[in-house]
Protein backbone atom coordinates (compact mmCIF):
# COMPACT_ATOMS: atom_id res chain seq x y z
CA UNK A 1 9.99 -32.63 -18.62
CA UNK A 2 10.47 -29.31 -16.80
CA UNK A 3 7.94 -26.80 -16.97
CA UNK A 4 8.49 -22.54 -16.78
CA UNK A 5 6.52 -21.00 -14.90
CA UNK A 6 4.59 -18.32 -16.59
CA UNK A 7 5.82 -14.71 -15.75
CA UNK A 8 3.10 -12.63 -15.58
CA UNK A 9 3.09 -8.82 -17.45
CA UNK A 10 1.31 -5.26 -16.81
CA UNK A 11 0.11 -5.90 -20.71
CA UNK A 12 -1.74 -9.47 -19.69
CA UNK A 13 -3.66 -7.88 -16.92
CA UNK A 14 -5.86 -6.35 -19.84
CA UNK A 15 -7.28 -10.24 -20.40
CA UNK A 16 -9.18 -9.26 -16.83
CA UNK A 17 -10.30 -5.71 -17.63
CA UNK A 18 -14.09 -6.93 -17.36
CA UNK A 19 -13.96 -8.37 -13.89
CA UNK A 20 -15.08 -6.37 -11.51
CA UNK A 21 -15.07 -8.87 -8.90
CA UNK A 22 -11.38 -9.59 -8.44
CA UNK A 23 -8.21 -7.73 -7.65
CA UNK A 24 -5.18 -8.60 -9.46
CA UNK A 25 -2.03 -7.90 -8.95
CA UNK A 26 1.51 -9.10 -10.27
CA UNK A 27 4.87 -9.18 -8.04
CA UNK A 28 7.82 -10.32 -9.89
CA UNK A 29 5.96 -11.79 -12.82
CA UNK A 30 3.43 -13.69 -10.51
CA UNK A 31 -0.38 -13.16 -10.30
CA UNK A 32 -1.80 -12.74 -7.61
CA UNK A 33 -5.87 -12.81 -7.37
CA UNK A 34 -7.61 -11.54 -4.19
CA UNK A 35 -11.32 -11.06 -4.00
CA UNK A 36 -12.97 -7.38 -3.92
CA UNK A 37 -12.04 -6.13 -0.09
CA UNK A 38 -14.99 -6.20 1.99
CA UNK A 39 -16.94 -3.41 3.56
CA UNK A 40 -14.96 -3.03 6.88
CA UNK A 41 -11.64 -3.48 5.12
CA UNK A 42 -12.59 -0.59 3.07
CA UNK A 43 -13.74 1.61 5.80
CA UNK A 44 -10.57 1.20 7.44
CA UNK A 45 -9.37 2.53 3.95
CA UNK A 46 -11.40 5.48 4.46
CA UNK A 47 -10.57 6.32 7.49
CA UNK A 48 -7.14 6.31 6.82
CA UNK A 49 -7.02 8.35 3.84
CA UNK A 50 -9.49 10.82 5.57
CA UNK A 51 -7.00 11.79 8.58
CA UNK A 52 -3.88 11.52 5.76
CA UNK A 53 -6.03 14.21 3.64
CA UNK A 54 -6.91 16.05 6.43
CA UNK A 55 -3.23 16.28 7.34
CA UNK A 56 -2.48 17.10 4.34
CA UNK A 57 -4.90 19.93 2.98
CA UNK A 58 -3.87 21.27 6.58
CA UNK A 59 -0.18 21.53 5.84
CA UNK A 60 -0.45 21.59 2.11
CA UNK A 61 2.82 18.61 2.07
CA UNK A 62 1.17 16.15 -0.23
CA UNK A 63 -1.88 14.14 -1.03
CA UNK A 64 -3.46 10.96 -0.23
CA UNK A 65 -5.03 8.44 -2.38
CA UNK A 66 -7.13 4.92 -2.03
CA UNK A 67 -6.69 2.33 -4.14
CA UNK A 68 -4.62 3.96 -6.81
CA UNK A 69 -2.36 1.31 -8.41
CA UNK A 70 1.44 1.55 -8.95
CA UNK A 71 3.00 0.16 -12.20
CA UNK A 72 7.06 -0.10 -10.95
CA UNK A 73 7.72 -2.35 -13.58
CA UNK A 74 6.35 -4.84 -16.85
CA UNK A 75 6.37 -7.40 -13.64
CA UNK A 76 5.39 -5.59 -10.54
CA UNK A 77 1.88 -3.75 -11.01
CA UNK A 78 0.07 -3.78 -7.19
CA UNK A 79 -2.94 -1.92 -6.02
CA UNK A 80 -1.92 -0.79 -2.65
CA UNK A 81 -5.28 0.04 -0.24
CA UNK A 82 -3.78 3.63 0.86
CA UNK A 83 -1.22 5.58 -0.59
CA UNK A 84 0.53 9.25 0.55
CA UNK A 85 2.99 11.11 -1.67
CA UNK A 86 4.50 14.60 -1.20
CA UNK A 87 3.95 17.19 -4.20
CA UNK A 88 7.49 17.07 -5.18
CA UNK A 89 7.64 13.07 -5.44
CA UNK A 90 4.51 12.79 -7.50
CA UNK A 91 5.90 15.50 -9.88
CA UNK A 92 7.96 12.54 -11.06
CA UNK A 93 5.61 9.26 -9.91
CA UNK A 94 3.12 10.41 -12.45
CA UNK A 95 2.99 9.24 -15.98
CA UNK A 96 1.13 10.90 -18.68
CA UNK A 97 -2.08 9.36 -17.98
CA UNK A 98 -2.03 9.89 -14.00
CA UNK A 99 -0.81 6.72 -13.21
CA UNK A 100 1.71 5.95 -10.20
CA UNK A 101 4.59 4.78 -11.99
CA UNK A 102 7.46 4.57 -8.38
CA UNK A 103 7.30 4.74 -4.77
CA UNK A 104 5.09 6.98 -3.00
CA UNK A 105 6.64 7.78 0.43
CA UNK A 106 4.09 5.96 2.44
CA UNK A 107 1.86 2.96 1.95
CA UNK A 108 -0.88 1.15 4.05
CA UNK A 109 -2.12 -1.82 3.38
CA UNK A 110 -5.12 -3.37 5.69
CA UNK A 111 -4.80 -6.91 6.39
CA UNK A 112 -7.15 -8.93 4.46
CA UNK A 113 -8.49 -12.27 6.40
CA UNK A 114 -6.42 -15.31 5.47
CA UNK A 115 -3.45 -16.88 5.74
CA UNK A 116 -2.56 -16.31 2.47
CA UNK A 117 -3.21 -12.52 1.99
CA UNK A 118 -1.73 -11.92 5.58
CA UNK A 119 1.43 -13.46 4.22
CA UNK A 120 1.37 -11.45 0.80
CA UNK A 121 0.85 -8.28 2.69
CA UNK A 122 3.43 -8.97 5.72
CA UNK A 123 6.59 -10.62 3.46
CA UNK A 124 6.01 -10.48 -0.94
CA UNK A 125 4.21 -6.99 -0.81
CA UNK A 126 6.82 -5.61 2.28
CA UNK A 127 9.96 -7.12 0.32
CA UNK A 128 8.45 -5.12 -2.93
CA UNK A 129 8.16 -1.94 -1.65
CA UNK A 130 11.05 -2.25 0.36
CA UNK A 131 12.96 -2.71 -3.00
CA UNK A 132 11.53 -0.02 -4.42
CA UNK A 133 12.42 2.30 -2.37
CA UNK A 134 9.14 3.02 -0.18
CA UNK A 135 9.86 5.47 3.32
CA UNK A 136 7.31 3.86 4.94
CA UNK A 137 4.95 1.00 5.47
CA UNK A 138 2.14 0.18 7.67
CA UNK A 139 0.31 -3.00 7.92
CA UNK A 140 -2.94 -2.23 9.64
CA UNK A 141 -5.07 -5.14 11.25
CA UNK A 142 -8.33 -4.15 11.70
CA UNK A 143 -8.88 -7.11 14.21
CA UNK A 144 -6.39 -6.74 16.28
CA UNK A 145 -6.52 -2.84 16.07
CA UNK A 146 -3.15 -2.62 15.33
CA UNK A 147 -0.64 -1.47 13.07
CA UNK A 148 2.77 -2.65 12.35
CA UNK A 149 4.87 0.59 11.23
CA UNK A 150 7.82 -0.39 9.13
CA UNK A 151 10.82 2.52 8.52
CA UNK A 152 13.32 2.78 5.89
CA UNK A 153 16.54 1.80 7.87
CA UNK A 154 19.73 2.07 5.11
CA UNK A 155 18.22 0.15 2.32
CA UNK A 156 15.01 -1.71 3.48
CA UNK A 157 12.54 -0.95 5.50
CA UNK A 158 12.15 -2.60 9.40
CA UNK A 159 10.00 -3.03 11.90
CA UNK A 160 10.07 -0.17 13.78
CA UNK A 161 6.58 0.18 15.93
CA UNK A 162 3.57 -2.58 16.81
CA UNK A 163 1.02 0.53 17.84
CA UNK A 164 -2.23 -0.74 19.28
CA UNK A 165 -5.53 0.70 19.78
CA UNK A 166 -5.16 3.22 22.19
CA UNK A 167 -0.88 4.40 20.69
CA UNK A 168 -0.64 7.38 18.73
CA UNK A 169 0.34 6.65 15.34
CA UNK A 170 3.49 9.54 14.23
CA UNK A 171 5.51 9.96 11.47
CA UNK A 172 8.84 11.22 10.73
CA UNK A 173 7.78 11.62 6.92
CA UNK A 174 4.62 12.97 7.83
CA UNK A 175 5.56 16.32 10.73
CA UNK A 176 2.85 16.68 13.24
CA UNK A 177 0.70 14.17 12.30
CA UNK A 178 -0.90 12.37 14.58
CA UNK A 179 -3.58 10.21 14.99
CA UNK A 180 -4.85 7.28 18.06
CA UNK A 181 -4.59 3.86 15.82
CA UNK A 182 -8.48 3.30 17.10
CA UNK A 183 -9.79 5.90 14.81
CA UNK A 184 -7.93 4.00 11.86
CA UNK A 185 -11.03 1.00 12.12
């Protein structure tokens, strides 16, 4: 007998509204449940939404946000660690009750230890947003000090940088930022 796998929706994530313990998240219909980051993975969180926010009260271009959850579909609802949208793209990411409902133009996620969330991060989570239309993604390692900067080439995003601890992280989306990747952990 062949089994379906269960597809996973935005509406059954309510049957974990209580637990504050675990993240979950649901890329094409599959759950995915991660522990609460840990302190250092959400300083690095921090840090990186402080010099996007400073960046961006300084040029008034757009805002920055931790942790604020995008709903693309019924089967894709993430919680990516670091967002950045312009004004005029959140004008239309926004549904009625604040919530990211498309692709910002930049998102970070830190590397959480393991195998496993490495691999969610670096492939499931990089295909997604590539799909869905993301500018930019950056994979920061907070052990390594590095981060991998991935650029919207045609229709996905690519590998475009490996900046370690000492590089200057710049962006095309983001003009005249700039910040060493060491102040990022």
């Amino acid at each position: 007998m062949q089994t379906t796998p269960v597809r996973w929706t935005t509406a059954d994530l309510e049957l974990f509204a209580g637990d504050r313990r675990n993240r979950y998240e649901i890329i094409d219909g599959e759950l995915f449940v991660t522990k609460s980051p840990s302190w250092d993975h959400q300083a690095s969180c921090v840090n990186i939404a402080t010099v996007l926010k400073i960046w961006s009260d300084e040029t008034g271009l757009g805002k920055a946000a931790i942790a604020p959850g995008i709903i693309f579909s019924d089967s894709d609802n993430v919680i990516p660690d670091v967002v950045w949208a312009s004004h005029e793209r959140l004008k239309y990411l926004l549904d009625e009750a604040g919530h990211l409902t498309g692709a910002p133009e930049l998102v970070v996620e830190v590397l959480s230890p393991g195998e496993k969330n490495e691999k969610r991060d670096r492939e499931t989570k990089l295909k997604l947003y590539s799909v869905q239309g993301v500018q930019e993604y950056w994979t920061c390692d907070s052990i390594q000090k590095k981060v991998e900067v991935y650029r919207r080439e045609q229709a996905a995003l690519k590998l475009a940088a490996t900046l370690f601890s000492q590089d200057e992280l710049t962006s095309p989306l983001l003009p005249g930022f700039t910040c060493l990747v060491n102040k990022l952990f």
